[in-house]
Protein backbone atom coordinates (compact mmCIF):
# COMPACT_ATOMS: atom_id res chain seq x y z
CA UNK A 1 16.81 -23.58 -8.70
CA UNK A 2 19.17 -23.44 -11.11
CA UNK A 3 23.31 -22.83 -11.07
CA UNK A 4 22.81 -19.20 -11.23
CA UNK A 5 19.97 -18.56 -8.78
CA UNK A 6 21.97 -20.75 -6.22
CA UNK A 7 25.15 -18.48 -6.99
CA UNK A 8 23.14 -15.13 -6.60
CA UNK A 9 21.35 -16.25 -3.64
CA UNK A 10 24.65 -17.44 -1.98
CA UNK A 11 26.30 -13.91 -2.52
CA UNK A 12 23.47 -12.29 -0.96
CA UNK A 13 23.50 -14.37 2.04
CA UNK A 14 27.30 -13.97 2.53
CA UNK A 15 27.58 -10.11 1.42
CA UNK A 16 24.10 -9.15 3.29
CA UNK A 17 21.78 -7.85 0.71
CA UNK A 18 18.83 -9.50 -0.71
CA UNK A 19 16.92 -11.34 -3.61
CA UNK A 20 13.78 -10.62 -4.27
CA UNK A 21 11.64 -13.66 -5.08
CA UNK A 22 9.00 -11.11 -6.73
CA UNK A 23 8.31 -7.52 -6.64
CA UNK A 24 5.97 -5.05 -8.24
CA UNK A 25 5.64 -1.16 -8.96
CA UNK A 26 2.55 0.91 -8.16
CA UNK A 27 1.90 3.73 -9.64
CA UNK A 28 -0.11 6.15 -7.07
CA UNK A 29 -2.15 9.29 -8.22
CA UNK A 30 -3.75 11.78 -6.36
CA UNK A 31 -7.51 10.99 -5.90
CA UNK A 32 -10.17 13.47 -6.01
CA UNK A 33 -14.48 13.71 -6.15
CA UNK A 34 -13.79 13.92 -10.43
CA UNK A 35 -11.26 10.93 -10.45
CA UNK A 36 -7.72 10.45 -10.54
CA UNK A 37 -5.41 13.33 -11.21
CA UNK A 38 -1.39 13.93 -11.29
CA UNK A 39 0.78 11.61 -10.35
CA UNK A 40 2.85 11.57 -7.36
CA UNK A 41 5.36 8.51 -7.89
CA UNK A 42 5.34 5.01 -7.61
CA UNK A 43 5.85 1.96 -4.51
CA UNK A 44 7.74 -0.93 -4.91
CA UNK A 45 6.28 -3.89 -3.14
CA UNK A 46 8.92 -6.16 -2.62
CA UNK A 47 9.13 -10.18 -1.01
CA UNK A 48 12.09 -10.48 1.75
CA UNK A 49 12.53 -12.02 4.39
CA UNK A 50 10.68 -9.56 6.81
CA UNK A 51 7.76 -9.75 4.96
CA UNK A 52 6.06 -7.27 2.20
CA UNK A 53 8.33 -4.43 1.87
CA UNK A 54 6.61 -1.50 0.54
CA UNK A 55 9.17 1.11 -0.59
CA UNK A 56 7.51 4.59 -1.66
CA UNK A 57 9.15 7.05 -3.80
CA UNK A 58 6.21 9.42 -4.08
CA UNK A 59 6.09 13.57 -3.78
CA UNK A 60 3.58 16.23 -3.32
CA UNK A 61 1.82 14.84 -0.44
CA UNK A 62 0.27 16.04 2.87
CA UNK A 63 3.26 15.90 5.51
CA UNK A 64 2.76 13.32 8.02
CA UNK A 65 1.33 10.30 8.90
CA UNK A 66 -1.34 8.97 7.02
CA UNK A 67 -3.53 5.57 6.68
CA UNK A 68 -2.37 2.94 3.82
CA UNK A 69 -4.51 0.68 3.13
CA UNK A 70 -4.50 -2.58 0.35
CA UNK A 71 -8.54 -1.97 -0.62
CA UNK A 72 -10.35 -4.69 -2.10
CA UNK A 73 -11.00 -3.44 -5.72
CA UNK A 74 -8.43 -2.12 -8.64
CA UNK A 75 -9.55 0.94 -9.17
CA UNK A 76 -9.07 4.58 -7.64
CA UNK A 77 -11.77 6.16 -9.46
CA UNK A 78 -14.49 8.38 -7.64
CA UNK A 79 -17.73 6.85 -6.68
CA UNK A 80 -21.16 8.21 -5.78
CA UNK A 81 -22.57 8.25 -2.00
CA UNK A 82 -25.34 9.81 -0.81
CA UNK A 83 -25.85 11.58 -4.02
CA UNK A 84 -22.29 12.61 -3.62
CA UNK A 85 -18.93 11.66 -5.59
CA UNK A 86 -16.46 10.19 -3.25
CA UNK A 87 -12.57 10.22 -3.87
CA UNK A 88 -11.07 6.78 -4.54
CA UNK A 89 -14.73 4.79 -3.54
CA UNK A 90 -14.48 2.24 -6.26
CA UNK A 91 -11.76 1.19 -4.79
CA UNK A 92 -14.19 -0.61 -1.79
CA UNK A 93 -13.71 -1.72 1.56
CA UNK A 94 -10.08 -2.68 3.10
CA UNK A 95 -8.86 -5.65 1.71
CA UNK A 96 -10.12 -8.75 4.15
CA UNK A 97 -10.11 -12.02 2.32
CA UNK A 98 -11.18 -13.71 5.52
CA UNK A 99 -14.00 -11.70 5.88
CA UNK A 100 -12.95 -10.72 9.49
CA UNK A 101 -14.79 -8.07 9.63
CA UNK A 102 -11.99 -6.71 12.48
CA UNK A 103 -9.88 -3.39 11.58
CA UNK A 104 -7.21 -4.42 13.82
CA UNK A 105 -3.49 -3.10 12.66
CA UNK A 106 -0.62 -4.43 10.85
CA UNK A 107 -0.18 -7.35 13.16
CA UNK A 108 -3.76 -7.94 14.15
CA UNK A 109 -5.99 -10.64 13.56
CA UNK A 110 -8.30 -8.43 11.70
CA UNK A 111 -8.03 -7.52 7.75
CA UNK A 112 -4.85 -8.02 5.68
CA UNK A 113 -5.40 -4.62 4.09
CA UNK A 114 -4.02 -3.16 7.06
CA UNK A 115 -0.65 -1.21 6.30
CA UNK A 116 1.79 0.42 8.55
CA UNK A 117 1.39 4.12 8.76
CA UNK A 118 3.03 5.98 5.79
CA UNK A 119 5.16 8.93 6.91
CA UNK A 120 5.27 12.05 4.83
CA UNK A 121 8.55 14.20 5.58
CA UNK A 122 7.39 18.45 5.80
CA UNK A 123 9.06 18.71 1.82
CA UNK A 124 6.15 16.35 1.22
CA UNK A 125 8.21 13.22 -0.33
CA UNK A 126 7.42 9.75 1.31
CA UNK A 127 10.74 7.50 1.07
CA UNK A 128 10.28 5.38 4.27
CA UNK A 129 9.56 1.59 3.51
CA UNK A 130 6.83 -0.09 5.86
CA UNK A 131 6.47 -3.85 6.26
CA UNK A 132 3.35 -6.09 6.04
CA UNK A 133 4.26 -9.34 7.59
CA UNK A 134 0.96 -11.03 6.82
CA UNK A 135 1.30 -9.99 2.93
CA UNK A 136 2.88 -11.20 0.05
CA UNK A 137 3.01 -9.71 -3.83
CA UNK A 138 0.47 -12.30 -5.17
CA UNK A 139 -1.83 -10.74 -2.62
CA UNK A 140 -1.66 -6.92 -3.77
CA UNK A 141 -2.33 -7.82 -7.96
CA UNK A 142 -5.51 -7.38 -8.59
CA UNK A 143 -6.08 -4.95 -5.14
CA UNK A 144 -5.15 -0.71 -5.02
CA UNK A 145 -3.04 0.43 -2.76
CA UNK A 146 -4.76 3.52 -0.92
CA UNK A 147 -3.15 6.70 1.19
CA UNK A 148 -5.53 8.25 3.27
CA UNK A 149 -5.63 12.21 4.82
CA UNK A 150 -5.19 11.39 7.96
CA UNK A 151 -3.53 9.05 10.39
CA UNK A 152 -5.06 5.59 11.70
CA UNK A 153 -5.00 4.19 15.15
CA UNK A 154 -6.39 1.22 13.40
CA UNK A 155 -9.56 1.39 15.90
CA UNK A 156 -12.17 3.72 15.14
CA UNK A 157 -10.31 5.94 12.52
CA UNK A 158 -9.16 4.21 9.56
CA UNK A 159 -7.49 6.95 7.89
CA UNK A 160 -10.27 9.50 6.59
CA UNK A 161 -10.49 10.92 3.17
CA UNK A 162 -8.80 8.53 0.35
CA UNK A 163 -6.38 11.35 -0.87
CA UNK A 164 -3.83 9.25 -3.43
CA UNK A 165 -3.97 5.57 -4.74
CA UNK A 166 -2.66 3.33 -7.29
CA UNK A 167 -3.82 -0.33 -8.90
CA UNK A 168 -1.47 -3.42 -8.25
CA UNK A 169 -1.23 -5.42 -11.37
C-alpha cells in the first residue's frame, strides 16, 4: 500500500469511518411481462468490514418487505414460460455458485444469492442498507440484483413476482 492509502486508512481507523476497498452502483428498473421500464434509483454495493453492504437509494416501490435476490444472469429482461412472458426471467435462478441447490437465508449454507429482506418505508423510498456476509463486489459483476413483490422466509417463498432489478457490472 502506498504512503497515502496507509494515511487514509489510519484516519479511518482512528476517526471511525471507513474505506472502501471496492464498491459498485446498480442501477434498478422496474420489471414488467414487456421488459424493463422507469427507473427507480440505484444501490451501492460496498466492501467493509461487516461484509457486502448494499445501500439502496431507490423510490416508487411497493411498501414493505420484499425478497432481494443476486440472480445468476445480467439481465432483467422478460422471458417466456408456459407460453407466457415473465417479468425479469432472463435474469435465471438465484445466484448459487456451489450449486447447493438449498434456499437457505442470508447466513445459510444454501445459495449466495440470498439477500437480507429489503424494507420499503409507506412513501415508497428504500434507504435501509442490508448486509451479505458471504458476498463480496467481485461476486455481484456480471450477476442482477433482483427485488421481488413479496417478502421471503427464505423456505418455501422466495419472494414472488420479480417486480424491479438492475445488472452489476
Amino acid at each position: 500500500m502506498h504512503r497515502f492509502g496507509l494515511v487514509a486508512a489510519g484516519a479511518a481507523m482512528l476517526f471511525g469511518f471507513s474505506v472502501h476497498a471496492e464498491e459498485i452502483r446498480v442501477e434498478i428498473n422496474k420489471i414488467n411481462e414487456t421488459g424493463i421500464a422507469e427507473p427507480v434509483g440505484v444501490i451501492v454495493a460496498a466492501e467493509t468490514a461487516a461484509g457486502l453492504t448494499l445501500t439502496p437509494d431507490l423510490k416508487g416501490l411497493p411498501p414493505g418487505p420484499h425478497g432481494f435476490h443476486v440472480h445468476e444472469f445480467p439481465d432483467c429482461g422478460a422471458k417466456e414460460k408456459d407460453g407466457k412472458p415473465v417479468a425479469g426471467l432472463a435474469a435465471g435462478n438465484h445466484f448459487d455458485p456451489k450449486n447447493t441447490g438449498k434456499h437457505a437465508g442470508p447466513a445459510g449454507d444454501g445459495h449466495v444469492g440470498d439477500l437480507p429482506v429489503l424494507s420499503v418505508a409507506p412513501d415508497g423510498t428504500a434507504k435501509e442498507a442490508v448486509i451479505a456476509k458471504r458476498l463480496r463486489v467481485a461476486d455481484l459483476r456480471g450477476h442482477s440484483l433482483m427485488i421481488h413483490a413479496e417478502n421471503d422466509n427464505y423456505a418455501d417463498k422466495p419472494g414472488g413476482a420479480r417486480i424491479a432489478c438492475g445488472v452489476a457490472k
